[in-house]
Protein backbone atom coordinates (compact mmCIF):
# COMPACT_ATOMS: atom_id res chain seq x y z
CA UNK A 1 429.06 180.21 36.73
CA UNK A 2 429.03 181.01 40.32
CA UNK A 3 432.07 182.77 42.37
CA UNK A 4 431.28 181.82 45.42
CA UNK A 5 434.04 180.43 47.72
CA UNK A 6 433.82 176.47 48.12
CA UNK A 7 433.47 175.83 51.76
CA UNK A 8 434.45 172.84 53.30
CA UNK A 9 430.40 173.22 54.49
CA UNK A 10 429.52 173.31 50.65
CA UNK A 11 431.30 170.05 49.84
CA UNK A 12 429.65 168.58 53.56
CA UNK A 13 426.72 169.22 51.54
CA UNK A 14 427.19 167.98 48.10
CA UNK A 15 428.55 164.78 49.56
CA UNK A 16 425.96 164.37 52.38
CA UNK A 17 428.96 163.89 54.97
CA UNK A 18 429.88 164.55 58.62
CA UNK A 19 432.25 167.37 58.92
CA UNK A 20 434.18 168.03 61.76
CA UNK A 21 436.53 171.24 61.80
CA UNK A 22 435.79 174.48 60.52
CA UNK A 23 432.99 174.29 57.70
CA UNK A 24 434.13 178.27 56.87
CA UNK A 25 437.76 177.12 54.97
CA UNK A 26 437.98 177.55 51.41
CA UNK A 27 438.75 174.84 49.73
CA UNK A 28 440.96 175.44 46.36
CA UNK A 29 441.22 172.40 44.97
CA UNK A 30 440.98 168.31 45.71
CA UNK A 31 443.54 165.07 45.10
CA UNK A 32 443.65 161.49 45.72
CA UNK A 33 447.58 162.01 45.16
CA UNK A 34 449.53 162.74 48.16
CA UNK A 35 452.50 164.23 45.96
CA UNK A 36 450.41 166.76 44.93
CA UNK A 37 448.42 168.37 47.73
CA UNK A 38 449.18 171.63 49.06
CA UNK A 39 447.68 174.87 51.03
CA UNK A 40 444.30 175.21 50.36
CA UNK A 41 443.15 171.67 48.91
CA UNK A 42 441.29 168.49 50.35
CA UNK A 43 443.09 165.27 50.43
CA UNK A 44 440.62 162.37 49.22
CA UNK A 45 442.29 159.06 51.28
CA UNK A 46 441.22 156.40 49.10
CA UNK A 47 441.73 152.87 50.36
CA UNK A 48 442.33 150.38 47.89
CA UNK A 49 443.58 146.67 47.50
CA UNK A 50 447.36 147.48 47.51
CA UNK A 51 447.81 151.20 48.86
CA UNK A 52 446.09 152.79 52.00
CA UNK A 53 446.15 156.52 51.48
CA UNK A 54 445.51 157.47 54.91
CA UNK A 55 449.14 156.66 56.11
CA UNK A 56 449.53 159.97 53.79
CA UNK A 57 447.58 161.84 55.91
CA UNK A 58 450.13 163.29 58.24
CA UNK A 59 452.60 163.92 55.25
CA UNK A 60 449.93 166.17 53.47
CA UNK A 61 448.89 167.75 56.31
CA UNK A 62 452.49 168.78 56.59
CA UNK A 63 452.34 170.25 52.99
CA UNK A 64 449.14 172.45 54.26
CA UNK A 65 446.12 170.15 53.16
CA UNK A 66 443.07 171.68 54.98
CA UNK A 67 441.02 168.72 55.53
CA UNK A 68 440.36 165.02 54.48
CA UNK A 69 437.93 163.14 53.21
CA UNK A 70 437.57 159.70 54.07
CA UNK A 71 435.11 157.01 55.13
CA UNK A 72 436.48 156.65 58.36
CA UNK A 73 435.79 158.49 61.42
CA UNK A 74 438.39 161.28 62.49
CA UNK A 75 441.03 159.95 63.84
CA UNK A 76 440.86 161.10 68.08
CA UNK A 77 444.45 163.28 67.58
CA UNK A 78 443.23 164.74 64.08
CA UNK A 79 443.02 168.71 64.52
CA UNK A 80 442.13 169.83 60.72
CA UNK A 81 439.08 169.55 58.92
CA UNK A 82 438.14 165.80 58.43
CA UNK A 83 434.89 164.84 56.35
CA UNK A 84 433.46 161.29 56.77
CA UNK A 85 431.43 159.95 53.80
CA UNK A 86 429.84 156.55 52.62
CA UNK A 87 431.98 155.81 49.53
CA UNK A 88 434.57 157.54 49.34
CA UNK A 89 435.18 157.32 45.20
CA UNK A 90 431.86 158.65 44.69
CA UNK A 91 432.97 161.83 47.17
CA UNK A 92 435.54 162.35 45.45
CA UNK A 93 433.58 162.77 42.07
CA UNK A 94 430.69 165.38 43.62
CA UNK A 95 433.57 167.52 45.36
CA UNK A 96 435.61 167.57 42.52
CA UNK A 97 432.82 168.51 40.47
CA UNK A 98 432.04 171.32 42.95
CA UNK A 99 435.26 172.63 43.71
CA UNK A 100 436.04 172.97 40.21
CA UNK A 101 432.59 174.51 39.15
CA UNK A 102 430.89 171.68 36.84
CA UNK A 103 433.36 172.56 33.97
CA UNK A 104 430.99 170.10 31.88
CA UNK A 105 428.04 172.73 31.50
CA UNK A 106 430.74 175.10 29.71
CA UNK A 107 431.59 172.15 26.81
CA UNK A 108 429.87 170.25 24.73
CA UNK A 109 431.66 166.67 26.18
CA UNK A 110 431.08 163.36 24.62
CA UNK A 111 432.01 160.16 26.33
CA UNK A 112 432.39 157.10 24.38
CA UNK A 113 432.65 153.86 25.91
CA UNK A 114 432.42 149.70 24.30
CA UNK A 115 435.08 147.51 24.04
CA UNK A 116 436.52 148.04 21.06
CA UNK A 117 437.61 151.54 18.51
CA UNK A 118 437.08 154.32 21.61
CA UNK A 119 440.73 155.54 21.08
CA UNK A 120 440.67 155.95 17.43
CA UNK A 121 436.80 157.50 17.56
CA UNK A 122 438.51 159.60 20.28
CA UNK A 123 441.09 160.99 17.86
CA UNK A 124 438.11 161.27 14.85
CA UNK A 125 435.88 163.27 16.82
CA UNK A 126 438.77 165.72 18.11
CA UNK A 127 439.87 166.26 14.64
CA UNK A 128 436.48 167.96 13.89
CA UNK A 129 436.27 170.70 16.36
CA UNK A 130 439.80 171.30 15.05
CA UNK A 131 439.32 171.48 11.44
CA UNK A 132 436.60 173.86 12.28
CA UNK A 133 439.31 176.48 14.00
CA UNK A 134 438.84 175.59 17.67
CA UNK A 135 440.82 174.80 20.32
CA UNK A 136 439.75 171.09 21.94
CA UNK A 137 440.56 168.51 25.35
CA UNK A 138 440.82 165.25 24.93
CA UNK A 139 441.57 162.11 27.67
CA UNK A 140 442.35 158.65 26.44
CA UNK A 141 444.29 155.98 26.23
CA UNK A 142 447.45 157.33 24.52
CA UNK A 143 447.24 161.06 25.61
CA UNK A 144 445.64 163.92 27.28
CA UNK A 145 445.15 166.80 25.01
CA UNK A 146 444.41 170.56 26.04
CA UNK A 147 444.76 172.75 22.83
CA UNK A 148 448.15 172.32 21.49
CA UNK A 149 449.34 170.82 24.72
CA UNK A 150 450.02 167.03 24.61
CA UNK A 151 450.21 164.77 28.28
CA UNK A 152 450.87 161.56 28.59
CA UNK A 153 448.10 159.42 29.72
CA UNK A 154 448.46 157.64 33.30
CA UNK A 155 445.09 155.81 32.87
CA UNK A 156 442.25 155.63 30.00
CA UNK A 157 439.81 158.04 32.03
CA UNK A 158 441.59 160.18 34.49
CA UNK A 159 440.23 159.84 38.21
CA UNK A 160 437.87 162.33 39.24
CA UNK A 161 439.86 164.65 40.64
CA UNK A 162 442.28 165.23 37.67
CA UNK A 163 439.36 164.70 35.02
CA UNK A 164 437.72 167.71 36.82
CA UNK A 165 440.23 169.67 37.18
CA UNK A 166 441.46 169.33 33.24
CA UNK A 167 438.31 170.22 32.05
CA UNK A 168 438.05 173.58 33.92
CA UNK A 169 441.68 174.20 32.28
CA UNK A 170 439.72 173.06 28.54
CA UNK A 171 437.47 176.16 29.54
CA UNK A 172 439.82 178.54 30.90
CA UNK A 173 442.46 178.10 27.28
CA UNK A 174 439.12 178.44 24.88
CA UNK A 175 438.12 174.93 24.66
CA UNK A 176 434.22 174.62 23.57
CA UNK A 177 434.30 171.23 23.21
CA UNK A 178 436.27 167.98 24.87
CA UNK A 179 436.29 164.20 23.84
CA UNK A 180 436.89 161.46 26.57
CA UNK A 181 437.05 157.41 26.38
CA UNK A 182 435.24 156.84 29.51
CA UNK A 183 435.97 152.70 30.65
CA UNK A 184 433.52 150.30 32.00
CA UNK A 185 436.35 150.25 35.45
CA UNK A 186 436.54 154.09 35.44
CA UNK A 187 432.64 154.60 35.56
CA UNK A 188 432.51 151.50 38.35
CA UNK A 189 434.79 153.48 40.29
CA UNK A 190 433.04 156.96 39.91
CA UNK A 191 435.06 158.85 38.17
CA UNK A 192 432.84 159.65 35.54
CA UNK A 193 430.01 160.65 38.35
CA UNK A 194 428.76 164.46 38.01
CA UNK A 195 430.13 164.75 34.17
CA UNK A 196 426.95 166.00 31.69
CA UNK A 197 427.51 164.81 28.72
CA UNK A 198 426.49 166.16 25.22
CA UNK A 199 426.82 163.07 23.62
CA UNK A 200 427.45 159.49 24.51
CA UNK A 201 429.02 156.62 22.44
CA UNK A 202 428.70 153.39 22.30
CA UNK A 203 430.59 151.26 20.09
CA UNK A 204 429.88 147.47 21.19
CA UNK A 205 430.79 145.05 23.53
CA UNK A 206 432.92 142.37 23.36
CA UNK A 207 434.62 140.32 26.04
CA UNK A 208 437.50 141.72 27.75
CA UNK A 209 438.24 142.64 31.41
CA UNK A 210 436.53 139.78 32.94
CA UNK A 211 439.35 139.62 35.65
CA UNK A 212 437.15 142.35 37.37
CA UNK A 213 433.66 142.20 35.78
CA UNK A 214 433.62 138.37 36.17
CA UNK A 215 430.68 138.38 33.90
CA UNK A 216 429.61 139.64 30.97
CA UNK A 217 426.38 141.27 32.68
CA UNK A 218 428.08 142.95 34.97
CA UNK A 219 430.43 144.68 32.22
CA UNK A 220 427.59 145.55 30.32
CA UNK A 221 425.55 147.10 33.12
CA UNK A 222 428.56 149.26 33.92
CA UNK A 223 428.63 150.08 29.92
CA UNK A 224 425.27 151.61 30.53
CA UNK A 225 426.15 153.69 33.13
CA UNK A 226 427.45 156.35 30.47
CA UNK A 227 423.58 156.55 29.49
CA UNK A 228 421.24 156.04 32.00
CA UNK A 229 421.67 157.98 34.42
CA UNK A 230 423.93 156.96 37.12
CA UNK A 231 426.34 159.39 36.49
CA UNK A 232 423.98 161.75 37.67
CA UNK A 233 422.36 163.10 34.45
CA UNK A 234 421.77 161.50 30.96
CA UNK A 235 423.54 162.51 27.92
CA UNK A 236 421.57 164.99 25.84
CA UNK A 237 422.09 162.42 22.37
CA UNK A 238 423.49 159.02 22.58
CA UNK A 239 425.30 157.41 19.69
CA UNK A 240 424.79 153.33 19.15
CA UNK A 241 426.38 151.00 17.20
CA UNK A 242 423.13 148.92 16.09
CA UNK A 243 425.28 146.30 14.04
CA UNK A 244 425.83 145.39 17.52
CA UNK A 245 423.41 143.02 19.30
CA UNK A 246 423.96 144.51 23.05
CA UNK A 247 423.75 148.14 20.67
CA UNK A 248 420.25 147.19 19.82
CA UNK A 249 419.16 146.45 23.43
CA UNK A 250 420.68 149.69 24.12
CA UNK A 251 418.62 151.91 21.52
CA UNK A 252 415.05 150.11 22.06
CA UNK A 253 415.82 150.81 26.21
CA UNK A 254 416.31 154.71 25.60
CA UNK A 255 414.11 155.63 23.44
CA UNK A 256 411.30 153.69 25.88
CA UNK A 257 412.88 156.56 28.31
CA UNK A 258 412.52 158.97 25.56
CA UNK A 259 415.68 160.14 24.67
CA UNK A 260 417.41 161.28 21.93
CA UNK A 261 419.39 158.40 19.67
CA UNK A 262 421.31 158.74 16.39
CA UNK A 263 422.44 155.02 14.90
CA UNK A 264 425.14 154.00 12.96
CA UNK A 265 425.98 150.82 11.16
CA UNK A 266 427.07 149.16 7.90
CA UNK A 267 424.69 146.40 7.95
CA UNK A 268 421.78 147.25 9.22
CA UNK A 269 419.29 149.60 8.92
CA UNK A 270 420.72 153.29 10.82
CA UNK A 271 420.62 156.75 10.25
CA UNK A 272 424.50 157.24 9.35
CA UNK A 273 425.96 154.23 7.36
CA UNK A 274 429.15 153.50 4.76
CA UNK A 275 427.59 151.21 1.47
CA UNK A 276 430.04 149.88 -1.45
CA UNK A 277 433.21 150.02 0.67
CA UNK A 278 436.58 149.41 -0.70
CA UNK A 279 439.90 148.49 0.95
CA UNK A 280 443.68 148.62 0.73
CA UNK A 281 446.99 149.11 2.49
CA UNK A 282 446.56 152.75 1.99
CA UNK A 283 443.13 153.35 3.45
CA UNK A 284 439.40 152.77 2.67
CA UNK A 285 436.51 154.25 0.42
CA UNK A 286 432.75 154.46 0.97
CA UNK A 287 429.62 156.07 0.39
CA UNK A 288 428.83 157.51 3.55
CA UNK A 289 425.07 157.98 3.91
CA UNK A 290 423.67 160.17 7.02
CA UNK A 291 420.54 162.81 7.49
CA UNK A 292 422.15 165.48 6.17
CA UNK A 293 423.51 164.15 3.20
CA UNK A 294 425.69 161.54 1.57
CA UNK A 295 429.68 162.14 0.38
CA UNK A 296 431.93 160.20 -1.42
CA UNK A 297 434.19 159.37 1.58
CA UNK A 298 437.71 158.36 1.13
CA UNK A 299 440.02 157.88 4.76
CA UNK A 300 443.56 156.62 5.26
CA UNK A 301 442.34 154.33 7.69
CA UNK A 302 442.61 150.90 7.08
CA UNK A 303 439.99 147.81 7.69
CA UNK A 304 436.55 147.33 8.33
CA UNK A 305 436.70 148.23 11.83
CA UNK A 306 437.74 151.78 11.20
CA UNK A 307 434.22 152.03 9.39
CA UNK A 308 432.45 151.80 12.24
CA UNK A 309 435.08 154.39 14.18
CA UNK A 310 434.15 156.92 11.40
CA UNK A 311 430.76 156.47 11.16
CA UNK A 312 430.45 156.40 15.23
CA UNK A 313 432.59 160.06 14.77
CA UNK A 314 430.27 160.74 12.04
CA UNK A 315 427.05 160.92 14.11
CA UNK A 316 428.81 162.41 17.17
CA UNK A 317 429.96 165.42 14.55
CA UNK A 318 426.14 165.65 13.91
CA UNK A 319 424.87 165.56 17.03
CA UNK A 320 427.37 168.45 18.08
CA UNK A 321 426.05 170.29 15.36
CA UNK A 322 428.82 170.57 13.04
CA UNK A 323 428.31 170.92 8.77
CA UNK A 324 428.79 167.60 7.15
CA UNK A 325 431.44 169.49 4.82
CA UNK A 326 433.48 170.18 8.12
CA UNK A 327 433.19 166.72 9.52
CA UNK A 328 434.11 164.86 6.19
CA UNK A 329 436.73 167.14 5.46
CA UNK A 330 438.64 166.84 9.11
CA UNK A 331 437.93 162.56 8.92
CA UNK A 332 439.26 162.42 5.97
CA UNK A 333 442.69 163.99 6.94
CA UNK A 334 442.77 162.61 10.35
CA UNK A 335 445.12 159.34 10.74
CA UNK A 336 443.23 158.12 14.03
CA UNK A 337 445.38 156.70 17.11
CA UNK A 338 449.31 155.69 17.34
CA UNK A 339 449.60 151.97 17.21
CA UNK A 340 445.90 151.12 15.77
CA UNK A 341 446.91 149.28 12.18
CA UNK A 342 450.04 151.80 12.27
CA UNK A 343 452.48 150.87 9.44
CA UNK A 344 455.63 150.76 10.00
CA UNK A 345 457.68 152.86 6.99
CA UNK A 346 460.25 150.97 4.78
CA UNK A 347 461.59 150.30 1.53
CA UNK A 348 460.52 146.99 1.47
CA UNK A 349 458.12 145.11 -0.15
CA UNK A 350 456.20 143.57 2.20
CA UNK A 351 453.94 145.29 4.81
CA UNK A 352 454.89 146.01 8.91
CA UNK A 353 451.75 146.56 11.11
CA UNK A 354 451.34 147.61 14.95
CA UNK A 355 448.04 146.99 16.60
CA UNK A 356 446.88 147.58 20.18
CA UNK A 357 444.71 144.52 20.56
CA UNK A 358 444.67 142.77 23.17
CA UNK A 359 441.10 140.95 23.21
CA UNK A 360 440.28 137.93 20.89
CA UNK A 361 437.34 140.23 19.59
CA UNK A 362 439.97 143.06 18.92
CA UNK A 363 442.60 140.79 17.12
CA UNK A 364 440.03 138.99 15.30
CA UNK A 365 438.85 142.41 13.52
CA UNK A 366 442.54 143.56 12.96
CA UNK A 367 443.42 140.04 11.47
CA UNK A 368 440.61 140.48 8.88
CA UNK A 369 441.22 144.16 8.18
CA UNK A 370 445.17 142.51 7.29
CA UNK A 371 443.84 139.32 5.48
CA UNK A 372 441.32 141.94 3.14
CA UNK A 373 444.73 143.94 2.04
CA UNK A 374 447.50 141.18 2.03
CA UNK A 375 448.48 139.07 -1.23
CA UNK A 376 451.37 136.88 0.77
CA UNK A 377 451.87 135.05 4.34
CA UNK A 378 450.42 136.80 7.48
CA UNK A 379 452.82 136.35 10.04
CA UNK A 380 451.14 137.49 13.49
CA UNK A 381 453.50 138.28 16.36
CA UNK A 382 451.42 138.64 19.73
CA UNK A 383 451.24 137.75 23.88
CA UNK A 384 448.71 138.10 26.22
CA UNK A 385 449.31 140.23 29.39
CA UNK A 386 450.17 138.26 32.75
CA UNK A 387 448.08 139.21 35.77
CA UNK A 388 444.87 140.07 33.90
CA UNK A 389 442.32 138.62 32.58
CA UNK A 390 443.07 134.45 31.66
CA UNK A 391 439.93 133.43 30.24
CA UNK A 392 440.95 135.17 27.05
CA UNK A 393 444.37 133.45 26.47
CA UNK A 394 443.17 130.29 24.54
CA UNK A 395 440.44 132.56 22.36
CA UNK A 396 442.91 134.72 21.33
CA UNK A 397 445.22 131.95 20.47
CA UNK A 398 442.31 130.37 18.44
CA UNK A 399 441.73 133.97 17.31
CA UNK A 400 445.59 134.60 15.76
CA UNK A 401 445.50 130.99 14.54
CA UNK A 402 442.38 131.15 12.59
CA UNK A 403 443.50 133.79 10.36
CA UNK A 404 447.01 134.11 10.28
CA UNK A 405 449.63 131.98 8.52
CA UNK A 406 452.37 131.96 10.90
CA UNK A 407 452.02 132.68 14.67
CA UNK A 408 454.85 133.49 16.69
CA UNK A 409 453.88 133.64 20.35
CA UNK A 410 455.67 136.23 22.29
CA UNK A 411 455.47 137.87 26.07
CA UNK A 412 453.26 141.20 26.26
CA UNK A 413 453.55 142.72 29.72
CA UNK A 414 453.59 139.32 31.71
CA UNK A 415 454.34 141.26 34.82
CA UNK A 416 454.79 139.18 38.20
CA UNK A 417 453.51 135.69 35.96
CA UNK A 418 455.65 133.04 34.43
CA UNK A 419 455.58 133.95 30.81
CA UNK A 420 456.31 130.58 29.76
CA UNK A 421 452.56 129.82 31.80
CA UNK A 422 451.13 132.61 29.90
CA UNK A 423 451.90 131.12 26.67
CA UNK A 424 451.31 127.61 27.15
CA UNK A 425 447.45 129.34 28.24
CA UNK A 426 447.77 130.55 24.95
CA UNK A 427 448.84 127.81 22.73
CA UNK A 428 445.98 125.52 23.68
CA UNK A 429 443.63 127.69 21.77
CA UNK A 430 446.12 127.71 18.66
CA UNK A 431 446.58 124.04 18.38
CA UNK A 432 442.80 123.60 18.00
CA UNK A 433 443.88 125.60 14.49
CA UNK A 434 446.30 123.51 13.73
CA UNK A 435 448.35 126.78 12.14
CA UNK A 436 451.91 126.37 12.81
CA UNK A 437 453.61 128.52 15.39
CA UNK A 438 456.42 128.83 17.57
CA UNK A 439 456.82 130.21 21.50
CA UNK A 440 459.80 132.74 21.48
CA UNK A 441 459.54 134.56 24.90
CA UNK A 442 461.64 137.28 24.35
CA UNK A 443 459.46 140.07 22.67
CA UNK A 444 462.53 141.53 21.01
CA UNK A 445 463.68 138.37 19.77
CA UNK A 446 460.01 136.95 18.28
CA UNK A 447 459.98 140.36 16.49
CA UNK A 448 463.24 140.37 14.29
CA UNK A 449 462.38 136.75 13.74
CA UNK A 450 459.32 137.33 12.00
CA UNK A 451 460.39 140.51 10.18
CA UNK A 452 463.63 137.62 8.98
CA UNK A 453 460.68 135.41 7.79
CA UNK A 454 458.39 138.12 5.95
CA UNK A 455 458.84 137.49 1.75
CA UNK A 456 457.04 139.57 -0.94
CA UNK A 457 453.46 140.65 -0.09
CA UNK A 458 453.58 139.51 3.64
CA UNK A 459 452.41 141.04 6.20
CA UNK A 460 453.77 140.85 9.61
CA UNK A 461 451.45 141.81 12.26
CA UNK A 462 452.39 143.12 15.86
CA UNK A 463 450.02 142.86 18.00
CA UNK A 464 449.12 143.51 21.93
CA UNK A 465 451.36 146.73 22.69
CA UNK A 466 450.47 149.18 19.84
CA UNK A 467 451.57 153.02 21.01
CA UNK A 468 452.63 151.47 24.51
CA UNK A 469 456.81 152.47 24.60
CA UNK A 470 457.23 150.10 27.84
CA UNK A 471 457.30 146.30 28.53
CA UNK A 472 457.01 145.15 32.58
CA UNK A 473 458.55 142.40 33.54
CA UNK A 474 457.84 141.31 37.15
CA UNK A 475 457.51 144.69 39.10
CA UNK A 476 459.69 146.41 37.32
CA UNK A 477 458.87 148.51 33.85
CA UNK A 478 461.23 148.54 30.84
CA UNK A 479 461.36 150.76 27.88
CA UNK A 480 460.15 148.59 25.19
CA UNK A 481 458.86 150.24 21.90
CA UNK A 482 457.14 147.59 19.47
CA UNK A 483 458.01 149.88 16.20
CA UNK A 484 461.54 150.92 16.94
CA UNK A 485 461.94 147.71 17.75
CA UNK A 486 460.53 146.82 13.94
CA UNK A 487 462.65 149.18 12.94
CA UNK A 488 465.84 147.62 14.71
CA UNK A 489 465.02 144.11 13.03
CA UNK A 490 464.44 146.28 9.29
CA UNK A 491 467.88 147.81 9.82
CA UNK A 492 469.53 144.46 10.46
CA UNK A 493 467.50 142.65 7.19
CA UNK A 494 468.96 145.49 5.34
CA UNK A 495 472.07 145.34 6.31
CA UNK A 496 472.51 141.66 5.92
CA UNK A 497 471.12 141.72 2.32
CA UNK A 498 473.65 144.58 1.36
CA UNK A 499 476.62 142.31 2.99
């Protein structure tokens, strides 16, 4: 690694922008956040749909900001060092990347991206590295992990500048290797740009976030942008999902290009699969099947979908050259992400689940994983989230309807919408069931009243929020916690059986 100073000239270069000021300062480090600029470091003044950045510009001057970058020309009363660029988001990736030396090269990073199980792979292939004896990063949706340090996550893949910036602090504490969910949105906006991967995941594609894709070609074309190239180099192995149709596409296009893919499925034909599976409430057994052997594989993850999470962390374990004996030995001990099929602990006898899904593809596969393991009623508990996506409502209505026994429909984070609108969008695709359900708006509320419901065997299933500890409810954000707030409404059955 280089020790050169990074000039304001070097990041001129890297970025292919006009410079004006004195191309000799040293730039320390770069943010899009005005709160946390200071001497030495470029401010990046994004513009986006809500926020212009560059009314910050005086302010971080002020706080001793060296330059800016920005795509418009230098203001006429502007005395620092002002860089003008094309697209600004993609700046910001290639000076981050530079000013924080291409951190990537030092670790073996895999990205995984798909619609569906990148948290919970996430979580899988971090436990590996760690039941080896190392020290490993992580970014996703629930955290940000450097060693032993924990962070809560602001977004799924960190912009550029903090993404950058974490990763030379995963090298600096020991870090040889870091795992990162990197979203179809987060490589649209660039953030991913100048990463090298080591390996790249995909896990399939489903729909969800069509409020900004539109169409389902343009959220898989940004999907491939993990592999081919656009990020500025291709992953070294990628890892497919070929029970997957857009999965299969995927493989036949990169190995046309010649690179190097591993599969994984449980249907078809790969080179790391699960036969003879077995389910329950307390976690799944297979015969997991790969090129360097086959184990007896038992995990305390439950449902078909965390298969494919496995067997996805499986191949990536491979590919970063670890001993099968090492990678079976950390999955089997790791209990994936908060809030994905998380059981909620009682003394009861009938079963309390939190899920994160919030796509009708996503509550589909965590509606069979609970209909495979439950004897009684299903009683599903969910909402959709206002201000997002609406062509989903009335599927995932149809979705919880088709499978459950009960349906409560409840607000998620309807956020400046009517929630009563939200869930009349919703119940059009349950009627076409014709499951019974009710419409109880208040989250809290629907919750205790299914838990009041739930009989032997049952299973009550909350889905939408999973490790989310917050509800928002116009502008304004709430602490809202769907299992304390199971645990509230287990308290109160308890204590009015005892009475």
């Amino acid at each position: 690694m280089t020790t050169e100073p990074i000039t304001l000239k070097r990041i001129a270069e890297v970025t292919g922008g006009k410079l004006t000021g004195d191309e000799k300062l040293v730039v320390t480090d770069i943010s899009h956040d005005s709160r946390r600029v200071g001497p030495g470091m470029l401010f990046v003044a994004v513009r986006g749909g809500i926020f212009d950045a560059h009314k910050f510009v005086p302010q971080v001057i002020e706080q001793g900001a060296l330059g800016v970058v920005s795509e418009s020309e230098r203001p006429a009363e502007f005395s620092g060092g002002w860089l003008q660029v094309e697209n600004v988001r993609r700046a910001m990736a290639q000076a981050a990347t530079e000013v924080h030396r291409h951190p990537s090269r030092e670790l073996q990073l895999v990205g995984i991206t798909g619609t569906n199980g990148k948290t919970t792979t996430a979580y899988l292939i971090a436990s590996i590295p760690e039941a080896a004896g190392e020290e490993v990063a992580m970014t996703g949706t629930v955290e940000y992990q450097l060693g032993p340090e924990r962070r809560k996550a602001e977004r799924t893949t960190p912009e550029a500048t903090d993404m950058q910036r974490m990763l030379r602090e995963a090298v600096d504490i020991g870090c040889k290797t870091a795992v990162m969910e990197a979203s179809s949105q987060a490589m649209d906006f660039y953030r991913c740009d100048g990463l090298e991967y080591a390996v790249a995941v995909f896990s399939n594609l489903t729909r969800d976030h069509l409020d900004y894709h539109k169409t389902m070609e343009n959220y898989w074309v940004a999907k491939q942008r993990l592999f081919d190239g656009r990020l500025g180099t291709k992953p070294r192995v990628s890892v497919i999902n070929v029970d997957d149709p857009y999965g299969v596409e995927l493989v036949e296009r990169l190995r046309k290009d010649g690179m190097e893919v591993v599969t994984y499925a449980v249907t078809a034909e790969a080179d790391v699969t699960a036969r003879d599976a077995e389910f329950s409430l307390e976690g799944m057994k297979f015969n997991l099947r790969t090129p360097a052997g086959e184990r007896a594989f038992d995990s305390p993850l439950v449902g078909p979908p965390h298969i494919y999470n496995t067997l996805a962390a499986v191949a990536s374990g491979l590919a970063l050259g670890y001993d099968l004996d090492v990678i079976t030995r950390a999955l089997e001990k790791c209990n994936g992400a908060p809030g994905r099929f998380e059981r909620v602990a009682h003394d009861g006898d009938f079963a309390v689940v939190v899920d994160y899904a919030h796509s009708d593809d996503a509550l589909l596969n965590v509606l069979r994983t609970a209909r495979d393991v439950t004897k009684g009623k299903i009683i599903t508990v969910f909402g959709c989230g206002g201000d997002r996506d609406g062509s989903k409502r009335a599927p995932m209505g149809e979705a919880a309807g088709s499978l459950s026994d009960v349906v409560i429909l409840t607000s998620d984070n309807p956020r400046t919408e009517d929630p009563e609108k939200i869930l009349a969008d919703v119940e059009i695709g349950i009627k076409s069931t014709g499951k019974p359900y009710r419409k109880i708006a208040d989250r809290r509320e629907a919750i205790h009243q299914a838990i009041s419901e739930a009989t032997t065997d049952d299973l009550v299933l909350i889905a939408g929020k999973g490790h989310e500890d917050y509800q928002i409810l116009g502008r304004e954000t709430f602490h809202f916690d769907d299992k304390e707030v199971a645990r509230e409404a287990l308290t109160a059955l308890r204590t009015k059986s005892t009475e």
